[in-house]
PDB file of N, CA and C in Angstrom:
ATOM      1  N   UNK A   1     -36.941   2.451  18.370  1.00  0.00           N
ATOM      2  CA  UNK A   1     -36.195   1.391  17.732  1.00  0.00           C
ATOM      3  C   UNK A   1     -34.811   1.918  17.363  1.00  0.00           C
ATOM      4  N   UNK A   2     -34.364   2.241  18.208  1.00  0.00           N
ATOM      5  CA  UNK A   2     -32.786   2.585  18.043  1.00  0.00           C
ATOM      6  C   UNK A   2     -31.650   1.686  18.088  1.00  0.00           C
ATOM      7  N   UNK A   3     -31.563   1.225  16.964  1.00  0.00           N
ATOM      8  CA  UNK A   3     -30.366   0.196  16.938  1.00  0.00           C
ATOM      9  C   UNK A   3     -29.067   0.996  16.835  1.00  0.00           C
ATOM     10  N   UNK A   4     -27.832   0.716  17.332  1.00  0.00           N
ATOM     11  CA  UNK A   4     -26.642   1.613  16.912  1.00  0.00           C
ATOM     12  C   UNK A   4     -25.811   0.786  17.274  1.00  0.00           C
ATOM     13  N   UNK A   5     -24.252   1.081  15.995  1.00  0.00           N
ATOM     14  CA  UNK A   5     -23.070   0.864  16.071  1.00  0.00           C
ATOM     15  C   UNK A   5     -22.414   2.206  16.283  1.00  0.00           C
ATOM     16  N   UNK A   6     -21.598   1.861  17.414  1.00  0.00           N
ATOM     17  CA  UNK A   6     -20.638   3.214  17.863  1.00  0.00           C
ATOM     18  C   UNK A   6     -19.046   2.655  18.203  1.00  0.00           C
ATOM     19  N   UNK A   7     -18.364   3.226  17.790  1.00  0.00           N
ATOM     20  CA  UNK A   7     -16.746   3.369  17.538  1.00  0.00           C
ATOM     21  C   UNK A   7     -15.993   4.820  17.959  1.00  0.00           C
ATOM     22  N   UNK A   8     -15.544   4.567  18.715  1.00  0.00           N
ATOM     23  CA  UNK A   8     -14.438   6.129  19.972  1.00  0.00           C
ATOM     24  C   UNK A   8     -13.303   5.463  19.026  1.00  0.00           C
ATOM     25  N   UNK A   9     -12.896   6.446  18.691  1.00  0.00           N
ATOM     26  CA  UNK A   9     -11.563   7.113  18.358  1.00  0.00           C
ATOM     27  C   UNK A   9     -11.098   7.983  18.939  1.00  0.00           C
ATOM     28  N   UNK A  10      -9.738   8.042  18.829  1.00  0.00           N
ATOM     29  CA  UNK A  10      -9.282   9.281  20.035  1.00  0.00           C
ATOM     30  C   UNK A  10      -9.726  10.566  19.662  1.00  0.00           C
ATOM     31  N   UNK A  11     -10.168  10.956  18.912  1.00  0.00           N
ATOM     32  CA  UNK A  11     -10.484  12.338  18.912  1.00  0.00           C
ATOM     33  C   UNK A  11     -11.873  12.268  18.421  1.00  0.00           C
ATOM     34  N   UNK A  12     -12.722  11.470  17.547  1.00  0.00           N
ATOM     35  CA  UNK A  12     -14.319  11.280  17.160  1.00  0.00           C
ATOM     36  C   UNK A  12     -14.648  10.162  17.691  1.00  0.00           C
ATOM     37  N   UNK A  13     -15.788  10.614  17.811  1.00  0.00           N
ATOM     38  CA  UNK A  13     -16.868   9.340  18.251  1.00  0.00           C
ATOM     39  C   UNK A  13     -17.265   9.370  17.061  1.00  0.00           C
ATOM     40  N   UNK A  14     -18.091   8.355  16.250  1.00  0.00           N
ATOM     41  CA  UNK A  14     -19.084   8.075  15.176  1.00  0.00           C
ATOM     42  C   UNK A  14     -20.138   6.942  15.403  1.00  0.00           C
ATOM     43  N   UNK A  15     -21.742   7.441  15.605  1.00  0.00           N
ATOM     44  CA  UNK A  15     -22.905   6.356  15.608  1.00  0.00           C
ATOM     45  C   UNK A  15     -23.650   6.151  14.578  1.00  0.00           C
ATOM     46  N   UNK A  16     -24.031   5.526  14.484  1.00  0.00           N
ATOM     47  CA  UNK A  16     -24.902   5.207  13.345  1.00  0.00           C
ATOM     48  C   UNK A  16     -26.076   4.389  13.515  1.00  0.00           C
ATOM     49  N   UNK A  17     -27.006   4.929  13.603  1.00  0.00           N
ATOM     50  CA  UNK A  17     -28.468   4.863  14.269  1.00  0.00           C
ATOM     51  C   UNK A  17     -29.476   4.719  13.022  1.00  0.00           C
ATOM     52  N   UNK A  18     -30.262   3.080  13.302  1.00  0.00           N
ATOM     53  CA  UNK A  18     -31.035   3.031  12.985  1.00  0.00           C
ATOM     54  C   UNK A  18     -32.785   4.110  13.483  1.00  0.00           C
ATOM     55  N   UNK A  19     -33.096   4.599  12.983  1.00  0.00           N
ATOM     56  CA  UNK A  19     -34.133   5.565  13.506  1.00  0.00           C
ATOM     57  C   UNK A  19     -35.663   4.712  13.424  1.00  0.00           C
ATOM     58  N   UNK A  20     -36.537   5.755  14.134  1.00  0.00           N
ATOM     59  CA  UNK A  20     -37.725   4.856  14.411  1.00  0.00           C
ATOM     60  C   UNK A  20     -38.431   5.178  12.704  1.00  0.00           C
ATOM     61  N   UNK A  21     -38.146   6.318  11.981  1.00  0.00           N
ATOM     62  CA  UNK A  21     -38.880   6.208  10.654  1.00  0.00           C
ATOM     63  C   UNK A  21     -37.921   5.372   9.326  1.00  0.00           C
ATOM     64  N   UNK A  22     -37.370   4.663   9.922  1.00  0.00           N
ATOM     65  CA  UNK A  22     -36.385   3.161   9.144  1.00  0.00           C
ATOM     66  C   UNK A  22     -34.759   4.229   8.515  1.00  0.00           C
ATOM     67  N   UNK A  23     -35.217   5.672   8.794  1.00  0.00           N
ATOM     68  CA  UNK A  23     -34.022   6.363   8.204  1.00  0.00           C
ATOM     69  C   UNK A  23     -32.678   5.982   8.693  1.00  0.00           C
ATOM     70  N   UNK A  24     -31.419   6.036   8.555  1.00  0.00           N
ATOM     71  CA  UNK A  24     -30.413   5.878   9.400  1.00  0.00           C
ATOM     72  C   UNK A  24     -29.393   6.879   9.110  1.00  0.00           C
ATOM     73  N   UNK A  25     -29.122   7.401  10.379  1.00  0.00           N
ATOM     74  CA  UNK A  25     -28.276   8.291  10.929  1.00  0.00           C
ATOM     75  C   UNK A  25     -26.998   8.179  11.070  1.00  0.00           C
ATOM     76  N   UNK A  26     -26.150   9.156  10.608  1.00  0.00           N
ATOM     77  CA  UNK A  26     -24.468   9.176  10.982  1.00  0.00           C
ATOM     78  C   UNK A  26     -24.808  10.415  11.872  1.00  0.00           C
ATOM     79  N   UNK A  27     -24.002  10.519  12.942  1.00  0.00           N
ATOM     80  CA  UNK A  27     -23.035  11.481  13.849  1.00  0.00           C
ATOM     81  C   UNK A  27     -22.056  11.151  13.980  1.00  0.00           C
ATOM     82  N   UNK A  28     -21.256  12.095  14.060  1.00  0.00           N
ATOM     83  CA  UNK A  28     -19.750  12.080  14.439  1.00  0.00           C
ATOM     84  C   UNK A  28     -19.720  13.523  15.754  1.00  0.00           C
ATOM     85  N   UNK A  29     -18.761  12.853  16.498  1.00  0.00           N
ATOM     86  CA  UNK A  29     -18.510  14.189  17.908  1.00  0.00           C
ATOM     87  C   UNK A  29     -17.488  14.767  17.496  1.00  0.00           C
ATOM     88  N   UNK A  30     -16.884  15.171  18.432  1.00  0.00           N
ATOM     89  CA  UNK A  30     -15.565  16.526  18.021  1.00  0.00           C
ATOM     90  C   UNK A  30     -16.345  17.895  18.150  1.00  0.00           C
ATOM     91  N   UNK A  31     -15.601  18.894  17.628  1.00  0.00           N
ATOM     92  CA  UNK A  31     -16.002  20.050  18.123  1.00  0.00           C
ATOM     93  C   UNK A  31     -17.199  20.211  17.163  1.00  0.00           C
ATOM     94  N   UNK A  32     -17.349  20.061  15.906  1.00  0.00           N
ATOM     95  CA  UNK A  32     -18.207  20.241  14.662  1.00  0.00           C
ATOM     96  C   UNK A  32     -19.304  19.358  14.759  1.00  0.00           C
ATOM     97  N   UNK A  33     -19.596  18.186  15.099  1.00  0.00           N
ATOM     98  CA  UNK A  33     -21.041  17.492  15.410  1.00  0.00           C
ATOM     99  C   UNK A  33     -21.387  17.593  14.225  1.00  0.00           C
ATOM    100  N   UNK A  34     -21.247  16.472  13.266  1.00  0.00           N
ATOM    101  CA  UNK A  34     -21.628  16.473  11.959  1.00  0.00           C
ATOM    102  C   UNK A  34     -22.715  15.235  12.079  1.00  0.00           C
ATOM    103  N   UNK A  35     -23.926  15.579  11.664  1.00  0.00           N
ATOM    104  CA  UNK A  35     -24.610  14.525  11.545  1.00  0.00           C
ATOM    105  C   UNK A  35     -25.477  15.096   9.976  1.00  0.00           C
ATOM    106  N   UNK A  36     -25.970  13.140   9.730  1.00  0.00           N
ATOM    107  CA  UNK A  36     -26.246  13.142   7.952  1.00  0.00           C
ATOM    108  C   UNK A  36     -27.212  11.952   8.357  1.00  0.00           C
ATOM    109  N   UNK A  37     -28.299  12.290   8.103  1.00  0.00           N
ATOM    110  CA  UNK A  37     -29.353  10.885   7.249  1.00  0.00           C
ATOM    111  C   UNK A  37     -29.443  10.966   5.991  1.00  0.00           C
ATOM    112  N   UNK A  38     -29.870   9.186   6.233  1.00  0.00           N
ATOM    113  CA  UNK A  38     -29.328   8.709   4.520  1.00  0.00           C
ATOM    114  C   UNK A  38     -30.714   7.306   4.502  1.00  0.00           C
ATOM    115  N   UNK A  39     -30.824   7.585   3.397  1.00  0.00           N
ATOM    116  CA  UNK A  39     -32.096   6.421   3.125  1.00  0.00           C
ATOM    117  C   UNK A  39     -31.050   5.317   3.166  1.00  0.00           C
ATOM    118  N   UNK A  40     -31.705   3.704   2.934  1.00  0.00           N
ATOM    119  CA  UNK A  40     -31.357   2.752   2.997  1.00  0.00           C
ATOM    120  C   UNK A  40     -30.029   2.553   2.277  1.00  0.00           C
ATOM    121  N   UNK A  41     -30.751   2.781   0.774  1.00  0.00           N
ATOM    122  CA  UNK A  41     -30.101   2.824  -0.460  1.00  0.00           C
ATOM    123  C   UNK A  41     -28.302   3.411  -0.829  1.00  0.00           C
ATOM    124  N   UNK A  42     -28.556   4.701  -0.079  1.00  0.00           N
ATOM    125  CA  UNK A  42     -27.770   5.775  -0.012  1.00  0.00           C
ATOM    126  C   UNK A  42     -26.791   5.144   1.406  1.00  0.00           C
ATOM    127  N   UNK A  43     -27.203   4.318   2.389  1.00  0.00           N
ATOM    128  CA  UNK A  43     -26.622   4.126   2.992  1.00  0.00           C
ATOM    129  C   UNK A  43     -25.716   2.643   2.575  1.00  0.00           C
ATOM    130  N   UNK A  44     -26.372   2.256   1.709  1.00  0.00           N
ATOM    131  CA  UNK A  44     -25.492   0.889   0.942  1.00  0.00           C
ATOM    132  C   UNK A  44     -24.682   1.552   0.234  1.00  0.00           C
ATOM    133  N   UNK A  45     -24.981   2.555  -0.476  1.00  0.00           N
ATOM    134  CA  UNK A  45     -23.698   2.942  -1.448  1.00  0.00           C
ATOM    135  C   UNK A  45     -22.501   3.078  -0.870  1.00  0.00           C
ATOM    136  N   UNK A  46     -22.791   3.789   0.540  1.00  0.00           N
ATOM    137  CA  UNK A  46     -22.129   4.406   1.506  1.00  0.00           C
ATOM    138  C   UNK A  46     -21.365   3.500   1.961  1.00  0.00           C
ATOM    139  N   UNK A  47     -22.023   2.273   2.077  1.00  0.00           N
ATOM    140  CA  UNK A  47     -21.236   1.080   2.661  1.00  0.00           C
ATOM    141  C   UNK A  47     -20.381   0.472   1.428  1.00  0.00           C
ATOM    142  N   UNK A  48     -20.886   0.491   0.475  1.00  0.00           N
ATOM    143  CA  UNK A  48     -20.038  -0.465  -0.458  1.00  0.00           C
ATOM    144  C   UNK A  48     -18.867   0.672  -0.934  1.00  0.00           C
ATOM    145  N   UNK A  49     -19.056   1.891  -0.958  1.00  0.00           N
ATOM    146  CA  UNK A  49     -17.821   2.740  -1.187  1.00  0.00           C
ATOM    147  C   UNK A  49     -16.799   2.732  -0.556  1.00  0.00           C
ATOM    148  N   UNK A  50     -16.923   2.607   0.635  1.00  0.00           N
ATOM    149  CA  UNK A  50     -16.579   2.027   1.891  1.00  0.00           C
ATOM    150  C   UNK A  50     -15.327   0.915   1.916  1.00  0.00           C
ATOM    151  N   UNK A  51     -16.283   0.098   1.818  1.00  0.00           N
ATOM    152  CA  UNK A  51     -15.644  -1.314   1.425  1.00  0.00           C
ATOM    153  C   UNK A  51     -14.653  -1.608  -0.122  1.00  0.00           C
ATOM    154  N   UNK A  52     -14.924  -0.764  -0.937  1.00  0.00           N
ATOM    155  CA  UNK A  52     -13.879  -0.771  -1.900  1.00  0.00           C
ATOM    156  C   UNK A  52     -13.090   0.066  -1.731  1.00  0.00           C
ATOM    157  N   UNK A  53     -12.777   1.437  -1.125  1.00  0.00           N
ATOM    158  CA  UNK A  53     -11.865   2.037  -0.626  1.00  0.00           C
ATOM    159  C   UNK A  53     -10.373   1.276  -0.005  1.00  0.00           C
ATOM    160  N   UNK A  54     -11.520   0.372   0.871  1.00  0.00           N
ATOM    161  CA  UNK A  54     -10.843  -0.482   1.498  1.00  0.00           C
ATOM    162  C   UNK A  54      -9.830  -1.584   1.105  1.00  0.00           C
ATOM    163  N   UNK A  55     -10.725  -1.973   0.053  1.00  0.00           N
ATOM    164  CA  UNK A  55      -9.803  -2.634  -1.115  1.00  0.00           C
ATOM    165  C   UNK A  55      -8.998  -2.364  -1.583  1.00  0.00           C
ATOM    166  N   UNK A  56      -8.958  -0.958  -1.904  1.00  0.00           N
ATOM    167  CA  UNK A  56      -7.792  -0.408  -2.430  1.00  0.00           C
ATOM    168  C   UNK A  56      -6.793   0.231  -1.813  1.00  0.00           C
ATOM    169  N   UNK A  57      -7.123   0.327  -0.716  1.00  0.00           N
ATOM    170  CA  UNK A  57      -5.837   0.759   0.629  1.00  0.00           C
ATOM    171  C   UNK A  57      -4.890  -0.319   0.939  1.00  0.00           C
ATOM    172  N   UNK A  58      -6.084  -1.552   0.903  1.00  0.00           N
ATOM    173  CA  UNK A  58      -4.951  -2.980   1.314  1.00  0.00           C
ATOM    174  C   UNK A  58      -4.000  -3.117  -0.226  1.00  0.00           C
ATOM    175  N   UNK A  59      -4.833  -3.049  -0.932  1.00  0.00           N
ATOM    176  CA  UNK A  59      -4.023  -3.874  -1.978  1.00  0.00           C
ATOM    177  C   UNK A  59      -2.789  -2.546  -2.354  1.00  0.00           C
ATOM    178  N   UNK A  60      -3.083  -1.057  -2.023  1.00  0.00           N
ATOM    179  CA  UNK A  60      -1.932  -0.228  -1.736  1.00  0.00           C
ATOM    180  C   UNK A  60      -0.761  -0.150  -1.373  1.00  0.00           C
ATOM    181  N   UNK A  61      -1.105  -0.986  -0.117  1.00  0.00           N
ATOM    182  CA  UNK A  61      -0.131  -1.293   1.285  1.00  0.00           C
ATOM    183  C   UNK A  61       0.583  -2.186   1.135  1.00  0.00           C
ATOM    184  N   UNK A  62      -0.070  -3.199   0.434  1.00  0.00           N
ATOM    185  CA  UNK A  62       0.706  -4.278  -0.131  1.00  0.00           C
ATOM    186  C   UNK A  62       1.768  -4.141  -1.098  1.00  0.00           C
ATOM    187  N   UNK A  63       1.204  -3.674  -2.070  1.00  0.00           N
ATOM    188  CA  UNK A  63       2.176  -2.816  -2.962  1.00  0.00           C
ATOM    189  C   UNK A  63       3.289  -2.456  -2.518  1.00  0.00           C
ATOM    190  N   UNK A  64       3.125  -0.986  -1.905  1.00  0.00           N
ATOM    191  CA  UNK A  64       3.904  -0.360  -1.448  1.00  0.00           C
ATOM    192  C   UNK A  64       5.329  -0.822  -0.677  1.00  0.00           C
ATOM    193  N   UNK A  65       4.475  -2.296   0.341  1.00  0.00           N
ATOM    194  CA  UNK A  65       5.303  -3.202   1.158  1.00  0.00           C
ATOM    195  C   UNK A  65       6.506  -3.932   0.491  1.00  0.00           C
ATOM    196  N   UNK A  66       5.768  -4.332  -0.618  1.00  0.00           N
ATOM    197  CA  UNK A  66       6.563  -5.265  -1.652  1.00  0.00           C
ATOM    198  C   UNK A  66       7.216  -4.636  -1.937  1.00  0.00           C
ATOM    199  N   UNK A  67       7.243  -3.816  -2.697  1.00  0.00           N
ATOM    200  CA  UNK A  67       7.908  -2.394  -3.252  1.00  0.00           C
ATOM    201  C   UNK A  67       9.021  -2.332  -2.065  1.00  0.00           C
ATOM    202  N   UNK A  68       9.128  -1.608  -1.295  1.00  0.00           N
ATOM    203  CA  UNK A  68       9.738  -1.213  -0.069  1.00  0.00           C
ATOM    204  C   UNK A  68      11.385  -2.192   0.370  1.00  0.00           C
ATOM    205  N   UNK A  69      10.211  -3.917   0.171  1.00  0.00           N
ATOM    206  CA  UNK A  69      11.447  -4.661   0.877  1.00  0.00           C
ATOM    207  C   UNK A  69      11.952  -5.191  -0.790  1.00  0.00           C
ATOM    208  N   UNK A  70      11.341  -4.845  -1.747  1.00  0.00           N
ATOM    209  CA  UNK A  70      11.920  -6.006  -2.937  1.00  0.00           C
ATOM    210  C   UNK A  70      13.806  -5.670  -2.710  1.00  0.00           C
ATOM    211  N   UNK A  71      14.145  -6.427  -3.172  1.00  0.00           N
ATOM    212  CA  UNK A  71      15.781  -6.540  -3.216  1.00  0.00           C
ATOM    213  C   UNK A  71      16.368  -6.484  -4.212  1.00  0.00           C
ATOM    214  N   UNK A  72      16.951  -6.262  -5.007  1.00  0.00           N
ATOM    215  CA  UNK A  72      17.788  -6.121  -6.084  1.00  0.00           C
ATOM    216  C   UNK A  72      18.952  -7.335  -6.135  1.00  0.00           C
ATOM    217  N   UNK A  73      19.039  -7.948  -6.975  1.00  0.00           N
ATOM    218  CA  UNK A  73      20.013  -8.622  -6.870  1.00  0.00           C
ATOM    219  C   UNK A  73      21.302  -8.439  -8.457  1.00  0.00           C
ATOM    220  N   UNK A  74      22.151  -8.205  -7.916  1.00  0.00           N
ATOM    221  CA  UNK A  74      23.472  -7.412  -9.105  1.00  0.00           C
ATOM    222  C   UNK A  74      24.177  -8.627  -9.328  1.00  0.00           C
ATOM    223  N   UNK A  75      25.033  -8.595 -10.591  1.00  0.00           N
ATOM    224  CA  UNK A  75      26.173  -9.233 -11.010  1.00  0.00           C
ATOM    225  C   UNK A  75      27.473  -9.025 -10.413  1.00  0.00           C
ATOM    226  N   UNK A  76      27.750 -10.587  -9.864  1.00  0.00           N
ATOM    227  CA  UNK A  76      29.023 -10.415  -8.985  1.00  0.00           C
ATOM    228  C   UNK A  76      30.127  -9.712 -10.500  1.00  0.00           C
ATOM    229  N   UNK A  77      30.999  -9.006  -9.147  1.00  0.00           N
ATOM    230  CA  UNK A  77      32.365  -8.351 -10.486  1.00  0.00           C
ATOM    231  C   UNK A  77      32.906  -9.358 -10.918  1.00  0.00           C
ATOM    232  N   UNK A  78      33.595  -9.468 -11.556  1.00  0.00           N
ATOM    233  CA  UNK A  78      33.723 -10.220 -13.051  1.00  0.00           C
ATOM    234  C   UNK A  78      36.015 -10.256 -12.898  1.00  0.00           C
ATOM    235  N   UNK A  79      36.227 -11.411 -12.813  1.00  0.00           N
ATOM    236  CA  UNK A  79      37.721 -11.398 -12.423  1.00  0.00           C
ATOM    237  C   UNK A  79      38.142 -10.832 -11.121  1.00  0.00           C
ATOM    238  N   UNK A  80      39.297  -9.480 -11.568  1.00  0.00           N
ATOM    239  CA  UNK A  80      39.619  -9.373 -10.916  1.00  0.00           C
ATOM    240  C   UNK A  80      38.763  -7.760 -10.441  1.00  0.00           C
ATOM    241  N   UNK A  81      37.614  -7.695 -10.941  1.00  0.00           N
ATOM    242  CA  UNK A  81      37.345  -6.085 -10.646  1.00  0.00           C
ATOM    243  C   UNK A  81      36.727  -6.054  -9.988  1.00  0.00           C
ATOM    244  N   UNK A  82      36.712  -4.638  -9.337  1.00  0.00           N
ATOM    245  CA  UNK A  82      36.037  -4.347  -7.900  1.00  0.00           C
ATOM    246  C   UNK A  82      34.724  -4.406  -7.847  1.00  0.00           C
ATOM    247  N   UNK A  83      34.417  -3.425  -9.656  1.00  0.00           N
ATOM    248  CA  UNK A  83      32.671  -3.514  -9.506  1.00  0.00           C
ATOM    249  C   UNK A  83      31.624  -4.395  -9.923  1.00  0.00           C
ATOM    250  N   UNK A  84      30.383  -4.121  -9.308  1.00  0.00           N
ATOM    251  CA  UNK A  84      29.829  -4.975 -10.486  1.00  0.00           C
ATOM    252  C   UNK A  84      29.695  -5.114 -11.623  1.00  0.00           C
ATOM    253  N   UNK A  85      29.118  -6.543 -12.249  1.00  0.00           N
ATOM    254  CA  UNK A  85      29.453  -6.223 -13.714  1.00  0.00           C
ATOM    255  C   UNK A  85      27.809  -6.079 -14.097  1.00  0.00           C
ATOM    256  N   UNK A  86      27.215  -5.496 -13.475  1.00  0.00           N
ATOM    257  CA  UNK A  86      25.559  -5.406 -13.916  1.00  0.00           C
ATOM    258  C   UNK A  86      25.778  -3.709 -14.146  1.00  0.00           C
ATOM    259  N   UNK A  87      26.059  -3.024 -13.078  1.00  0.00           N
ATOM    260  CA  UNK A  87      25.990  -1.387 -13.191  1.00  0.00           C
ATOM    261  C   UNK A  87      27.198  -0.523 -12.819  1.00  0.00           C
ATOM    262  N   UNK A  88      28.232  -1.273 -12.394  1.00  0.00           N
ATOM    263  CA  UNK A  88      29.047  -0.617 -12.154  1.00  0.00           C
ATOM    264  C   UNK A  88      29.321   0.066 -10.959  1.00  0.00           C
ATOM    265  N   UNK A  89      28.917  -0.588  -9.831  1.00  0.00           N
ATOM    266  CA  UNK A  89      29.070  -0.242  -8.363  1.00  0.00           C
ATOM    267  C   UNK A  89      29.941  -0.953  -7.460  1.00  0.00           C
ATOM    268  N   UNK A  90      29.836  -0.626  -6.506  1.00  0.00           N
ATOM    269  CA  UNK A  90      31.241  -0.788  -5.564  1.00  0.00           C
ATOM    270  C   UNK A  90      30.129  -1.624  -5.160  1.00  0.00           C
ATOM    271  N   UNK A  91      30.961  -3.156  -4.470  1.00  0.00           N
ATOM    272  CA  UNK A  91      29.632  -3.783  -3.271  1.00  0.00           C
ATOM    273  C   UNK A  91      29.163  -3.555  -2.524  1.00  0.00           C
ATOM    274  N   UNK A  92      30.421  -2.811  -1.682  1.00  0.00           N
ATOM    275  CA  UNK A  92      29.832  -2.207  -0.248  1.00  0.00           C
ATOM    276  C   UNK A  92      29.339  -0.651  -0.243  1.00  0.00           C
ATOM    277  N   UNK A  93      29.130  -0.183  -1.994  1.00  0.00           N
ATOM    278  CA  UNK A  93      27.973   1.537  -1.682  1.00  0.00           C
ATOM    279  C   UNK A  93      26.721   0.813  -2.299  1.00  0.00           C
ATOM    280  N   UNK A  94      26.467  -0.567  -2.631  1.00  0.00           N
ATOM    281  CA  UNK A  94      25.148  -0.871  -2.960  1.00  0.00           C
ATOM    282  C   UNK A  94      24.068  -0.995  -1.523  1.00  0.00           C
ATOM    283  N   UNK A  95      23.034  -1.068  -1.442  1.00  0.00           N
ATOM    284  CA  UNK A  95      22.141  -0.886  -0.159  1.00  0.00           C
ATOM    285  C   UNK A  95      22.075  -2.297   0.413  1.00  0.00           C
ATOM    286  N   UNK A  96      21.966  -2.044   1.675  1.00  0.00           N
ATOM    287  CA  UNK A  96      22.258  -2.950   2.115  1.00  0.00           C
ATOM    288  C   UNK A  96      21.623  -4.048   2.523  1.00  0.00           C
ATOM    289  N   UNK A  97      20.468  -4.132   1.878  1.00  0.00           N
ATOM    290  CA  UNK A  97      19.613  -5.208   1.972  1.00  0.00           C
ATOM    291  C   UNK A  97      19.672  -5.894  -0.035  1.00  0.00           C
ATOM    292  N   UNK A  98      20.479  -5.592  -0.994  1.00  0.00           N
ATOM    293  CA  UNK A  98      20.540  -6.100  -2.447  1.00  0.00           C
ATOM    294  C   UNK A  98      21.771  -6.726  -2.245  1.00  0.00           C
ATOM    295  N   UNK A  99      21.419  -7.882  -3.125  1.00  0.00           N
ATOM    296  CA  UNK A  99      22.347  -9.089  -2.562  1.00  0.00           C
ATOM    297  C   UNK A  99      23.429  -9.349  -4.207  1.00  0.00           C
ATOM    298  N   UNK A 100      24.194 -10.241  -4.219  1.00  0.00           N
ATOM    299  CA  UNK A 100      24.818  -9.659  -5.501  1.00  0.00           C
ATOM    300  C   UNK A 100      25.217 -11.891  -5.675  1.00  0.00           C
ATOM    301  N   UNK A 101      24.994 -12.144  -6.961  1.00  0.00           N
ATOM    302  CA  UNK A 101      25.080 -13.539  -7.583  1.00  0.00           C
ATOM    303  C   UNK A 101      25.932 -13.414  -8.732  1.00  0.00           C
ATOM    304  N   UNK A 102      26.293 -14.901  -8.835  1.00  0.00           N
ATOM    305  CA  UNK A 102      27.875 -15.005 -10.052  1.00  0.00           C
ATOM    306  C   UNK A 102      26.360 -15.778 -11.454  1.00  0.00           C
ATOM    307  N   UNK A 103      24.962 -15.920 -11.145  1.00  0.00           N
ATOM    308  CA  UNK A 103      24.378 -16.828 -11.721  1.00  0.00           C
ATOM    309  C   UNK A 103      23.519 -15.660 -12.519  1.00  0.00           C
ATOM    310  N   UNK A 104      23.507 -15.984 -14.045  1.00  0.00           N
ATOM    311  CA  UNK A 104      22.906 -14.246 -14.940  1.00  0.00           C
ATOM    312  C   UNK A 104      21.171 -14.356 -15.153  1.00  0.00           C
ATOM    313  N   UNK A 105      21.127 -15.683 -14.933  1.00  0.00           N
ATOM    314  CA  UNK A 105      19.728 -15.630 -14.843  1.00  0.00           C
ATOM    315  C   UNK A 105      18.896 -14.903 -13.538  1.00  0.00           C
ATOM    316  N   UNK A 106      19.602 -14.605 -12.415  1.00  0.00           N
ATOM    317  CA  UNK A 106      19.097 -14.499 -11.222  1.00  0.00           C
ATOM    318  C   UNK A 106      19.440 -12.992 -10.677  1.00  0.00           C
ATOM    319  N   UNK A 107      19.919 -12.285 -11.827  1.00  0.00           N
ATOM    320  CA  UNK A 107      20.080 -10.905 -11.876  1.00  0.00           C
ATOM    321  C   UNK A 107      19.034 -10.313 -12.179  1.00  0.00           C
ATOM    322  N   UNK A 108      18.169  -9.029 -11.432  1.00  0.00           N
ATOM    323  CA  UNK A 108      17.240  -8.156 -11.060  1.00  0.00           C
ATOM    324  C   UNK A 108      17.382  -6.854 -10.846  1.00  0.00           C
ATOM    325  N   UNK A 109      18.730  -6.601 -11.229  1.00  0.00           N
ATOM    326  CA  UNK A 109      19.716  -4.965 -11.459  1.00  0.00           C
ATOM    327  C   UNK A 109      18.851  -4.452 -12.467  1.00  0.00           C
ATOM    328  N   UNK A 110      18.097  -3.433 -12.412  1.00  0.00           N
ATOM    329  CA  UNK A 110      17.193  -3.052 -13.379  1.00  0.00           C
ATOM    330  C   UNK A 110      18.411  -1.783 -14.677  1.00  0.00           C
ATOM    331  N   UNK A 111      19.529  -1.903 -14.106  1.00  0.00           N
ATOM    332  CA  UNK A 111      20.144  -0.615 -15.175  1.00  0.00           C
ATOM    333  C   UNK A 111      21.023  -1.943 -15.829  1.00  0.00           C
ATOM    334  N   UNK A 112      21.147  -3.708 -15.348  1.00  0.00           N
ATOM    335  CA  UNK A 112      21.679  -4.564 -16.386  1.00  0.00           C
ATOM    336  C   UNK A 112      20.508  -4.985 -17.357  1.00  0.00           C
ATOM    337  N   UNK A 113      19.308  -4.778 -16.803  1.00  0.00           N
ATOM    338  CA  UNK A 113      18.316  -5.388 -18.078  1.00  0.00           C
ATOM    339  C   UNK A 113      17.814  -4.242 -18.935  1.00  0.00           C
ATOM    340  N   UNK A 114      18.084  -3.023 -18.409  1.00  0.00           N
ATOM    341  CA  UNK A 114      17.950  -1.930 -19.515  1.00  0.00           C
ATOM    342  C   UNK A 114      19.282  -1.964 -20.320  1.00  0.00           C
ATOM    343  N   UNK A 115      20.688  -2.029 -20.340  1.00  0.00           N
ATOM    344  CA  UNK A 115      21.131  -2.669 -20.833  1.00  0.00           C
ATOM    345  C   UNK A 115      21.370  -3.665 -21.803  1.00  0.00           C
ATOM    346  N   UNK A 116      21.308  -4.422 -21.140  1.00  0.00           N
ATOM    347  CA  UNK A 116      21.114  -5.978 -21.803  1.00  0.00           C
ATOM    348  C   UNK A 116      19.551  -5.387 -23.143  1.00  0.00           C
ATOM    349  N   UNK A 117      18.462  -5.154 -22.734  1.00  0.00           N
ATOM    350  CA  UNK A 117      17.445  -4.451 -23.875  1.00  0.00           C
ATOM    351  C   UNK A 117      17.983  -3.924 -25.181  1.00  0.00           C
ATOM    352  N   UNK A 118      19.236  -2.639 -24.298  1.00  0.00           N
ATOM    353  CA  UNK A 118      19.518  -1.746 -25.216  1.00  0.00           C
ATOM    354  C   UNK A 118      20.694  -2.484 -26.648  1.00  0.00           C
ATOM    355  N   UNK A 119      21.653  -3.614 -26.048  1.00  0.00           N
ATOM    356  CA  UNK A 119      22.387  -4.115 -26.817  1.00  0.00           C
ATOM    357  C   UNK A 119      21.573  -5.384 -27.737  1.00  0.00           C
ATOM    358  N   UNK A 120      20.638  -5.768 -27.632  1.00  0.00           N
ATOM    359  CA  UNK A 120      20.143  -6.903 -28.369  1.00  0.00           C
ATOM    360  C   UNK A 120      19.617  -6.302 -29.535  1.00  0.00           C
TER     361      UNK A 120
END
C-alpha cells in the first residue's frame, strides 16, 4: 500500500510514502539520502508547521513588497525656494519614485511628521 507524493527539485527529490504498517515516510535524494518516519500525529504537526511557516513567508513578502514600493510623498518648496519645505531636500536628489504635493494633509515625509510631533 504505497501511496506517494513526489516533487524533483533541481537538486532534491522528496517522497513521502504512505507505508504498509500506516507509518509514513519522508526521503529526500541528493548526496545525503535523508529519510525520517513519523507517526500520523507527528506527521500533522509536520504539516501544520508547514503550513504556518507558510503563512508567515507570504505575509513577509508582502510586507517587505509594500515596504519596498511605498512612496514618500514631501512638501512642495514653499515660494521661491528650491527645497522642500517637509525636510529640506533638493527635488531632483529625492528618489525617484517619492512624489512631492503643495496639499499638507497628503504629506508622508516621515522627518516632517517627526517634526511637526516635535513642535506641538
Amino acid at each position: 500500500m504505497s501511496t506517494s507524493i513526489t516533487r524533483v527539485t533541481e537538486r532534491t527529490i522528496v517522497a513521502v510514502d504512505l507505508e504498509d504498517d500506516g507509518s509514513i515516510e519522508i526521503r529526500t535524494g541528493g548526496s545525503s539520502g535523508y529519510r525520517e518516519t513519523l507517526t500520523a500525529e507527528q506527521a500533522r504537526q509536520l504539516a501544520a508547521g508547514l503550513l504556518e511557516l507558510a503563512d508567515e513567508s507570504e505575509k513577509y513578502f508582502a510586507e517587505t513588497a509594500a515596504a519596498a514600493i511605498a512612496v514618500t510623498v514631501h512638501a512642495a518648496p514653499i515660494g521661491t525656494a528650491d527645497v522642500t519645505a517637509c525636510c529640506g531636500v533638493l527635488p531632483w536628489h529625492l528618489p525617484s519614485i517619492d512624489r512631492i504635493t503643495s496639499t499638507d494633509s497628503e504629506v508622508t515625509c516621515t522627518w516632517a511628521a517627526t517634526a511637526r510631533a516635535e513642535c506641538a
